[in-house]
C-alpha atoms as a PDB file:
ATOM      1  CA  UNK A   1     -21.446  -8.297 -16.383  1.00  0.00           C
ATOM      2  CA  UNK A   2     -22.850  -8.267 -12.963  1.00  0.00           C
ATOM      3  CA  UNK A   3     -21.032  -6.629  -9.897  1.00  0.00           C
ATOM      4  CA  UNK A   4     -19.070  -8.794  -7.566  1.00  0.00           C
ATOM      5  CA  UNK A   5     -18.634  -8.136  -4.274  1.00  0.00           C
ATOM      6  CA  UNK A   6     -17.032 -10.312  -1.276  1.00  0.00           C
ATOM      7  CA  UNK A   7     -18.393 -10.999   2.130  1.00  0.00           C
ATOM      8  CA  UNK A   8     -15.787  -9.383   4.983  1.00  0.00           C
ATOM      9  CA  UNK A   9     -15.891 -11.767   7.042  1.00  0.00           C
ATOM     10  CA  UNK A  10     -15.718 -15.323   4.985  1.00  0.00           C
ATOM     11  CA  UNK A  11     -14.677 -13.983   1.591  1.00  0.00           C
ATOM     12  CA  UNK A  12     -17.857 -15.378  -0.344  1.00  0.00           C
ATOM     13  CA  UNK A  13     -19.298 -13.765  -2.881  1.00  0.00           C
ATOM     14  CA  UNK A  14     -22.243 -11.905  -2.775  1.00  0.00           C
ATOM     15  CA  UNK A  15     -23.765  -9.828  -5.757  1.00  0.00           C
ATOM     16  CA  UNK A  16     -24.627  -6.587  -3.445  1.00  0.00           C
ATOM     17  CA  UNK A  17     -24.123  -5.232  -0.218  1.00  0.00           C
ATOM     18  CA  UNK A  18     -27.505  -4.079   0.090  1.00  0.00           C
ATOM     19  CA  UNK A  19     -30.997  -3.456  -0.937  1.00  0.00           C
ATOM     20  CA  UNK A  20     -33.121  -0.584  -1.430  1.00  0.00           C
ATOM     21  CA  UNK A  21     -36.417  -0.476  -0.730  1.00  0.00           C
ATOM     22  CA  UNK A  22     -39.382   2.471  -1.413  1.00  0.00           C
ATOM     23  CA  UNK A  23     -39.293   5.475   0.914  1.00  0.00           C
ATOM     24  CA  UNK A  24     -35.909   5.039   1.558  1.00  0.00           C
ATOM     25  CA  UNK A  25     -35.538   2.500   3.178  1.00  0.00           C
ATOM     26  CA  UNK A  26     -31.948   0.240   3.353  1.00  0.00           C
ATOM     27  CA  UNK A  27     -31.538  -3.120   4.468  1.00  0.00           C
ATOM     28  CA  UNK A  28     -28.205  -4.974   4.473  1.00  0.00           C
ATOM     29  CA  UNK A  29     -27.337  -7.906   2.545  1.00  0.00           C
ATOM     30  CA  UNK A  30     -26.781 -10.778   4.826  1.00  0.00           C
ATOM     31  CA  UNK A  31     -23.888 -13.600   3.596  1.00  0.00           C
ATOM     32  CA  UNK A  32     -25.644 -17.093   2.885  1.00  0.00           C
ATOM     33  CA  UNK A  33     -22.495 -18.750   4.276  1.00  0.00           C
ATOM     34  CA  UNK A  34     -21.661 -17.274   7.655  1.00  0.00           C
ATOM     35  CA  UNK A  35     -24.958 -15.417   7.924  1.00  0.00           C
ATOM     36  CA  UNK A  36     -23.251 -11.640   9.055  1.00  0.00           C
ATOM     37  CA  UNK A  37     -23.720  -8.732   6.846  1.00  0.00           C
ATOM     38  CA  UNK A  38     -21.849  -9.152   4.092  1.00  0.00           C
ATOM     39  CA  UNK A  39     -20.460  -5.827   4.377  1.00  0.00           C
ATOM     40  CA  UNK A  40     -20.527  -4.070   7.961  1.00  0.00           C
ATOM     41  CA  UNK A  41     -18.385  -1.033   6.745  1.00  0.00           C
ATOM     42  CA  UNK A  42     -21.140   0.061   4.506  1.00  0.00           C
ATOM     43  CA  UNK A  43     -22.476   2.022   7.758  1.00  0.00           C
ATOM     44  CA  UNK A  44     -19.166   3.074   9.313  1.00  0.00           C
ATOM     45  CA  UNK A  45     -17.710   6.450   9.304  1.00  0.00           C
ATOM     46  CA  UNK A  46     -14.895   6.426   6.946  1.00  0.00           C
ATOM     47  CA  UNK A  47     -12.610   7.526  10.183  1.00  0.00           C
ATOM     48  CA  UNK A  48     -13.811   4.066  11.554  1.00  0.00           C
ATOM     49  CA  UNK A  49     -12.483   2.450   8.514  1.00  0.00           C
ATOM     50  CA  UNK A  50      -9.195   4.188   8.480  1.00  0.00           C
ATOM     51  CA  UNK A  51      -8.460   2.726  12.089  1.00  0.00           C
ATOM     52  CA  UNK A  52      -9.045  -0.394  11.315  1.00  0.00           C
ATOM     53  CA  UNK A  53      -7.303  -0.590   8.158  1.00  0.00           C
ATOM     54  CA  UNK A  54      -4.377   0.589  10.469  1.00  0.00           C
ATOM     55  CA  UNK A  55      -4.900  -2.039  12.959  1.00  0.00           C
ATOM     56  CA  UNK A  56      -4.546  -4.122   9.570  1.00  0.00           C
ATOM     57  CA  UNK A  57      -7.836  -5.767  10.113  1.00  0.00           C
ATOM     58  CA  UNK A  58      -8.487  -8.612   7.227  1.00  0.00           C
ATOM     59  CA  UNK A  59     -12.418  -6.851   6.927  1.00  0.00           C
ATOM     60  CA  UNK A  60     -10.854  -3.326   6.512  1.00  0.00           C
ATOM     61  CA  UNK A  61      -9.118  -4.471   3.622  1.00  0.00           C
ATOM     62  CA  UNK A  62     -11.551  -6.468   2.204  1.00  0.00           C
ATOM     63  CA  UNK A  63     -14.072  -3.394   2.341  1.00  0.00           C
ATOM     64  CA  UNK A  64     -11.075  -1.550   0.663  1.00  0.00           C
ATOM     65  CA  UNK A  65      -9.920  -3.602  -1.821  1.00  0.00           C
ATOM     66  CA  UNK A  66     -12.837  -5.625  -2.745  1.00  0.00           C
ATOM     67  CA  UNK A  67     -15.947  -3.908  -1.971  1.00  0.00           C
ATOM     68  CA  UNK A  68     -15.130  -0.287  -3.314  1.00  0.00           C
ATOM     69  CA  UNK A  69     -13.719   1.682  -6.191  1.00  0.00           C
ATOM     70  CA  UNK A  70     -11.024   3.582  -5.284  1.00  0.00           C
ATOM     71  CA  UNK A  71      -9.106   5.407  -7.952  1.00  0.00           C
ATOM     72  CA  UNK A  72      -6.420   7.484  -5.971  1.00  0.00           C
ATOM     73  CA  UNK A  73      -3.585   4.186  -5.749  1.00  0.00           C
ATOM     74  CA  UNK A  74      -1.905   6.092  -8.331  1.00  0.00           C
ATOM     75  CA  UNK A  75      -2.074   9.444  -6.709  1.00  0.00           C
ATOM     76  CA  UNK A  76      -1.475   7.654  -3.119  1.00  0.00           C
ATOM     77  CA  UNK A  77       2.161   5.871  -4.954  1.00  0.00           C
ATOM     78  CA  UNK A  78       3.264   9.645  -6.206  1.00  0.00           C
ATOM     79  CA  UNK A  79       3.030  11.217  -2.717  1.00  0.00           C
ATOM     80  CA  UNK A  80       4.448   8.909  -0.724  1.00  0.00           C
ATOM     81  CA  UNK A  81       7.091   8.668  -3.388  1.00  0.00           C
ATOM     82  CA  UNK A  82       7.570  12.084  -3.011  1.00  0.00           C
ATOM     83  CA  UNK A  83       7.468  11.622   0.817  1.00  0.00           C
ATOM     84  CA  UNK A  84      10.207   8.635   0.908  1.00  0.00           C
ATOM     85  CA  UNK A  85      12.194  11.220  -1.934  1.00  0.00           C
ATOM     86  CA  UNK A  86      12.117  14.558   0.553  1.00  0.00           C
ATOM     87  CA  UNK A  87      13.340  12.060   3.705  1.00  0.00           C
ATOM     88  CA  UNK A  88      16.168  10.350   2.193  1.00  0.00           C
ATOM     89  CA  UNK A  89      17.010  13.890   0.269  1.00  0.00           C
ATOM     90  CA  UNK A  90      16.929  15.970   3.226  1.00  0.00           C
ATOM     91  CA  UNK A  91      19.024  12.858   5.271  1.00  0.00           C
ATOM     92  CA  UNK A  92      21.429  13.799   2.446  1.00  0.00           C
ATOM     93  CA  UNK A  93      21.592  17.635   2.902  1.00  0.00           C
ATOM     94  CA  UNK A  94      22.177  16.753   6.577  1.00  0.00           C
ATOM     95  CA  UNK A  95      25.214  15.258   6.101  1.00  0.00           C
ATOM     96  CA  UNK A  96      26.687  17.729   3.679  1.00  0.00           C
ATOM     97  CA  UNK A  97      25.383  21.173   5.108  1.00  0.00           C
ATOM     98  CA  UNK A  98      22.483  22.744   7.642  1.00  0.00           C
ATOM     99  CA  UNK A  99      19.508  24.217   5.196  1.00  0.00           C
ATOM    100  CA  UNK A 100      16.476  26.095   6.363  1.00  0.00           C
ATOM    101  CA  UNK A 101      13.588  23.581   6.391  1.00  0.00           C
ATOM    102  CA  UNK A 102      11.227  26.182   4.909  1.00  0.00           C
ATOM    103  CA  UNK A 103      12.739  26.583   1.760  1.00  0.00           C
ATOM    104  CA  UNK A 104      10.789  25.301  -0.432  1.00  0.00           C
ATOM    105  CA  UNK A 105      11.650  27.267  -3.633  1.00  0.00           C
ATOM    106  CA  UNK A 106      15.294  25.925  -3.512  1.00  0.00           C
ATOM    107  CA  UNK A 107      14.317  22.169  -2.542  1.00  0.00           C
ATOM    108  CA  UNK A 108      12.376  22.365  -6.008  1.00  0.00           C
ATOM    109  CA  UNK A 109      15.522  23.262  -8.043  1.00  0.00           C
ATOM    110  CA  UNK A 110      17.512  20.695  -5.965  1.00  0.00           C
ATOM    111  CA  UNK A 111      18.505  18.048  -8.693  1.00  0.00           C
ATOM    112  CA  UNK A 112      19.493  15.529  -5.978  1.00  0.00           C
ATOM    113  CA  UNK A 113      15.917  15.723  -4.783  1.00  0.00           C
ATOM    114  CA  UNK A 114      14.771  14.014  -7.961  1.00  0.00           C
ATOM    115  CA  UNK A 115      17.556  11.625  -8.262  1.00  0.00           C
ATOM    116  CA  UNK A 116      15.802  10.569  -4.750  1.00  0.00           C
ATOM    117  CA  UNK A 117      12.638  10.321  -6.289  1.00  0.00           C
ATOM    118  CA  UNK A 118      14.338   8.160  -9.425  1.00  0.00           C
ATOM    119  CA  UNK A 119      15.483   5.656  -7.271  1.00  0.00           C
ATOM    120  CA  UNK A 120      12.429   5.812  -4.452  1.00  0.00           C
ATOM    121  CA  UNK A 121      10.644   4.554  -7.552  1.00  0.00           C
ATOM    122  CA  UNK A 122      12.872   2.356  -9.257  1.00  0.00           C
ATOM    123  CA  UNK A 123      13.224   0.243  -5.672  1.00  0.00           C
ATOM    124  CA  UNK A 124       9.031   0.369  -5.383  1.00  0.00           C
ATOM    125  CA  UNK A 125       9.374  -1.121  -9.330  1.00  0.00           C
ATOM    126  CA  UNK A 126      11.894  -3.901  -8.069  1.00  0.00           C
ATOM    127  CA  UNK A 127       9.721  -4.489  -5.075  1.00  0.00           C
ATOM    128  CA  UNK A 128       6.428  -5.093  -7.331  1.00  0.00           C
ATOM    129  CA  UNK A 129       8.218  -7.556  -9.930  1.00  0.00           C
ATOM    130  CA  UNK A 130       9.210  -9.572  -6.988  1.00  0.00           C
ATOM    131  CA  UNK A 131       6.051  -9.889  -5.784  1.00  0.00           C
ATOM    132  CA  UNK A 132       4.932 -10.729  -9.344  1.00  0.00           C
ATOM    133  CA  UNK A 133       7.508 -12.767 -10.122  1.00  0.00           C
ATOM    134  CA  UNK A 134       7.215 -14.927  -6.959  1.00  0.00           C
ATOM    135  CA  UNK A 135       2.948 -15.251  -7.552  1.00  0.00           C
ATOM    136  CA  UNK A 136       3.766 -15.942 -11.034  1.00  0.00           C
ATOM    137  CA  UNK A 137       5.909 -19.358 -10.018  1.00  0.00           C
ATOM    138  CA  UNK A 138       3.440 -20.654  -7.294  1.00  0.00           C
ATOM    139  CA  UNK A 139       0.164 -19.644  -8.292  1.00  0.00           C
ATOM    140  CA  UNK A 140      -0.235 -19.364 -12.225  1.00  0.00           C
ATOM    141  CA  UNK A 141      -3.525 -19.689 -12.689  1.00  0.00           C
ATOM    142  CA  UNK A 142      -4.208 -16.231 -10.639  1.00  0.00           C
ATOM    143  CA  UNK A 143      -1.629 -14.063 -11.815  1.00  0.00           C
ATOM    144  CA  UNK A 144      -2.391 -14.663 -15.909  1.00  0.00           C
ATOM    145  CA  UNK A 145      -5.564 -13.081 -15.282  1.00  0.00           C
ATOM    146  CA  UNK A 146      -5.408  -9.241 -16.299  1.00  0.00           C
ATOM    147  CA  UNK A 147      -8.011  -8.202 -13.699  1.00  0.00           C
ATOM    148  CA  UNK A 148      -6.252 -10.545 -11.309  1.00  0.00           C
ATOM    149  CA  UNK A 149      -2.971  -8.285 -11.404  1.00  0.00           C
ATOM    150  CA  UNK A 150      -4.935  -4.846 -11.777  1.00  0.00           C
ATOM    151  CA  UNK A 151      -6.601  -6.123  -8.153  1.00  0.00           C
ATOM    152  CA  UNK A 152      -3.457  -7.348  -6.493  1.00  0.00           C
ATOM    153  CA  UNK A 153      -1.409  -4.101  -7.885  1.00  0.00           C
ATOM    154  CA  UNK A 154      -4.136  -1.684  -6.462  1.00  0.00           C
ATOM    155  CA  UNK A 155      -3.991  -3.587  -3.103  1.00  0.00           C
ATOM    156  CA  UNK A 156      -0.209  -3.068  -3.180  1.00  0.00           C
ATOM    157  CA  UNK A 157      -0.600   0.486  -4.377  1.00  0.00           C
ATOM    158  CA  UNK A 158      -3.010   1.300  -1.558  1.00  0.00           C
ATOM    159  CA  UNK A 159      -1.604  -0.503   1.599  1.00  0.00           C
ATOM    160  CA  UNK A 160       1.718   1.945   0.718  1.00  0.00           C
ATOM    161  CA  UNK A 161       0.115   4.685   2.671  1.00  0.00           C
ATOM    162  CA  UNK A 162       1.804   4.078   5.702  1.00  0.00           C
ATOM    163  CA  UNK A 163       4.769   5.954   3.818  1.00  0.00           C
ATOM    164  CA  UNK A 164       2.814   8.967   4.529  1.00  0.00           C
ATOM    165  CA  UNK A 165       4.058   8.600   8.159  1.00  0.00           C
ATOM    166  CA  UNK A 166       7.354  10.278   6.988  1.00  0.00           C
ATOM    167  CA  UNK A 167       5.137  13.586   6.815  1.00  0.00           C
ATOM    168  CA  UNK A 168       5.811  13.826  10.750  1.00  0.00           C
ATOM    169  CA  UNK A 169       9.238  13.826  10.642  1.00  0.00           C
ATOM    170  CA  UNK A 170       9.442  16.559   7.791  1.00  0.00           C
ATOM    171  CA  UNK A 171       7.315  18.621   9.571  1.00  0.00           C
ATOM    172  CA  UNK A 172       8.855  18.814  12.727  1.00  0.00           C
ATOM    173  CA  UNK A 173      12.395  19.744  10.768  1.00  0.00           C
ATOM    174  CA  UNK A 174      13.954  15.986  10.279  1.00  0.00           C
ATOM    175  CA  UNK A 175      13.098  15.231  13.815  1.00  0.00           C
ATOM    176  CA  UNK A 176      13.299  11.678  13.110  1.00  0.00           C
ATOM    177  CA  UNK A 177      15.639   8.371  14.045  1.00  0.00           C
ATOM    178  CA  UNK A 178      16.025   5.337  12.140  1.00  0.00           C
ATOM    179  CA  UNK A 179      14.272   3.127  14.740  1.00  0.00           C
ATOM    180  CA  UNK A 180      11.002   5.377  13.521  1.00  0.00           C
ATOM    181  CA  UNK A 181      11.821   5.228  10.013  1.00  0.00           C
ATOM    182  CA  UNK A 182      12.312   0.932  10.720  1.00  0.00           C
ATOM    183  CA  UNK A 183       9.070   1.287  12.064  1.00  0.00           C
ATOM    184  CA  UNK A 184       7.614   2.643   9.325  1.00  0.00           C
ATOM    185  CA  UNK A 185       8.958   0.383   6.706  1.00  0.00           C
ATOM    186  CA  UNK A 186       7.981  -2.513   8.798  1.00  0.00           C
ATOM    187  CA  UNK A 187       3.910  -0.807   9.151  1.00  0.00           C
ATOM    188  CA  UNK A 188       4.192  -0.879   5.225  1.00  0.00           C
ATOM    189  CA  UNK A 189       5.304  -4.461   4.847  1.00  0.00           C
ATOM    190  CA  UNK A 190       3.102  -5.491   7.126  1.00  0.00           C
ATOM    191  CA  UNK A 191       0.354  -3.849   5.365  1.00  0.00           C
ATOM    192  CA  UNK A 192       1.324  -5.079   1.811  1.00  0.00           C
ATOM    193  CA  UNK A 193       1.196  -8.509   3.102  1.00  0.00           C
ATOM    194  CA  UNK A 194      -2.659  -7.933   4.368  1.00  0.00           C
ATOM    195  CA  UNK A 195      -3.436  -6.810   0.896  1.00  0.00           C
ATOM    196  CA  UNK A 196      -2.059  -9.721  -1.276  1.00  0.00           C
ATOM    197  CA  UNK A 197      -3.436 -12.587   1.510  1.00  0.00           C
ATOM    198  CA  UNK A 198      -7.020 -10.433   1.042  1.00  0.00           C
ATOM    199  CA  UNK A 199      -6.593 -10.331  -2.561  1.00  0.00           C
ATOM    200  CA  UNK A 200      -5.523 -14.051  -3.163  1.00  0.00           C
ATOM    201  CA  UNK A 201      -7.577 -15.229  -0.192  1.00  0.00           C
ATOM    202  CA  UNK A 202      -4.154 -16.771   1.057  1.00  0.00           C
ATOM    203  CA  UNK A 203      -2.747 -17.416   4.427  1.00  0.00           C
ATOM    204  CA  UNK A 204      -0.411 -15.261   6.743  1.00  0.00           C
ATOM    205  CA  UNK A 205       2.194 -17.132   6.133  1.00  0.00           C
ATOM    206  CA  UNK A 206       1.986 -17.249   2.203  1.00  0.00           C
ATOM    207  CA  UNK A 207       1.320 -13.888   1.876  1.00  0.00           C
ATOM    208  CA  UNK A 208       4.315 -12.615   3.902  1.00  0.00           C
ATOM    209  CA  UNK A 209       6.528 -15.249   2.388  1.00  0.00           C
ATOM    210  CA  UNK A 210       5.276 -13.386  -1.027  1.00  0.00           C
ATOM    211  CA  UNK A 211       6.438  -9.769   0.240  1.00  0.00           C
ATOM    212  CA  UNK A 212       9.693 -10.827   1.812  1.00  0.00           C
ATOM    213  CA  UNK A 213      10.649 -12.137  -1.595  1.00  0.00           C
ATOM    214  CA  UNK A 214       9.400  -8.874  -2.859  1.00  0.00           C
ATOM    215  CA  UNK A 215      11.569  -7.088  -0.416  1.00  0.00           C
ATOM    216  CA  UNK A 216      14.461  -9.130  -0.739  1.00  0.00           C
ATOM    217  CA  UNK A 217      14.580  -8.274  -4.210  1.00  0.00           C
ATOM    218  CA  UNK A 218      14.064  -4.350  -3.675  1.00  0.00           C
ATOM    219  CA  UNK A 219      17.230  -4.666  -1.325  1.00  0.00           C
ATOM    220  CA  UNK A 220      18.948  -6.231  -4.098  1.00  0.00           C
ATOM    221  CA  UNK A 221      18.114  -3.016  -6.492  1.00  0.00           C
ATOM    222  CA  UNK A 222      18.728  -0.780  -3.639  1.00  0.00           C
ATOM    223  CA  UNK A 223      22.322  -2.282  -3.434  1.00  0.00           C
ATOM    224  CA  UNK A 224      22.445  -2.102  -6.984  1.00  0.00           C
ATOM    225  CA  UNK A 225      21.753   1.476  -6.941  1.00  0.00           C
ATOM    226  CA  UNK A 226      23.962   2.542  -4.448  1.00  0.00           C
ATOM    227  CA  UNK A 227      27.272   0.626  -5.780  1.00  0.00           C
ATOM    228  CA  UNK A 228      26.495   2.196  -9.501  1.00  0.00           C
ATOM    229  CA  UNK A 229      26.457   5.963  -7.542  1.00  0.00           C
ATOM    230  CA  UNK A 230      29.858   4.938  -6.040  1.00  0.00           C
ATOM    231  CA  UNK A 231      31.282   4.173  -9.387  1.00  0.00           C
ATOM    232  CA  UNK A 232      29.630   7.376 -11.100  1.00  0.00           C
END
């Protein structure tokens, strides 16, 4: 089965990003429908690439998500898990008792640190079956294709790494306010919504109306969550 790839700019399909000739020579596959390189990134210093993913441009993510094989989404979810885990741990030490940031031996044995981490991934579960759930009643056809879901849950996976921006405030010894960590969650919604309008080729407004249902519904689980450790 021949190798897909998608043009950054337009979206059509192309069957490489470029051509190599004898004595090393490289040329880059021009798109037959907009007529730019179907692939500019190809060239660009990975540091580039990381910018503009940031800047959430629609070609960044296409490069990403459609052009290359990146196998580190489930790596990328665990960390930032354990990232969104240490915050909302270490906001809970706070209010019971001061601890010595560096203490890394006793954060380890800390059993509410994995309860964090329980629920960090149980909301990030609720959060992808919305987004299923909600692509599953308006566009059918799409998500009953396995490689269809692998695609659009790799996206998700991948445009989660703004949660890394938590690292900041654990460095600097919970340093950190909840208009920063609003920021943050916003940068990640934001960024999930890029991902599933490059991966279904969808508008703006689809694709956010697709992750605020999926956010709705990790609210609901949060909610869930937090009554059920009340009553325990």
């Amino acid at each position: 089965m021949a190798v897909c790839y998608r043009c950054v700019e337009c979206n059509e399909e192309a069957q490489e990003l470029h051509r190599d000739y004898s004595h090393g020579v490289i040329k880059i596959t021009i798109c037959k429908s907009c007529q730019k390189p179907v692939d500019k990134y190809i060239e660009y210093d990975p540091v580039i690439i990381l910018i503009d993913a940031i800047l959430c441009k629609v070609q960044a993510y296409r490069h990403i998500i459609l052009n290359t094989k990146i196998n580190i989404h489930w790596k990328l979810c665990i960390f930032c898990l354990l990232c969104e885990a240490y915050l909302r741990w270490s906001q809970l030490q706070d209010s019971q008792q001061a601890v010595d940031p560096t203490d890394i031996i006793r954060y380890a044995k800390e059993w509410d640190f994995y309860q964090m981490f329980g629920l960090a991934s149980l909301e990030l579960a609720a959060f992808l079956s919305g987004t299923f759930f909600i692509l599953w009643l308006t566009n059918r056809d799409f998500i009953q294709k396995k490689s269809n879901c692998n695609t659009l849950l790799i996206a998700l996976l991948l445009s989660g790494y703004g949660k890394l921006l938590v690292i900041p405030a654990v460095i600097w010894e919970h340093d950190y306010s909840p208009l920063y960590i609003g920021l943050i969650k916003f940068f990640v919604l934001a960024s999930n919504a890029q991902a599933v309008r490059v991966v279904l080729n969808s508008s703006r407004r689809f694709a956010l109306s697709v992750i605020f249902v999926g956010w709705m519904v990790e609210q609901l689980a949060a909610c869930i969550f937090q009554q059920l450790q009340l009553t325990s």
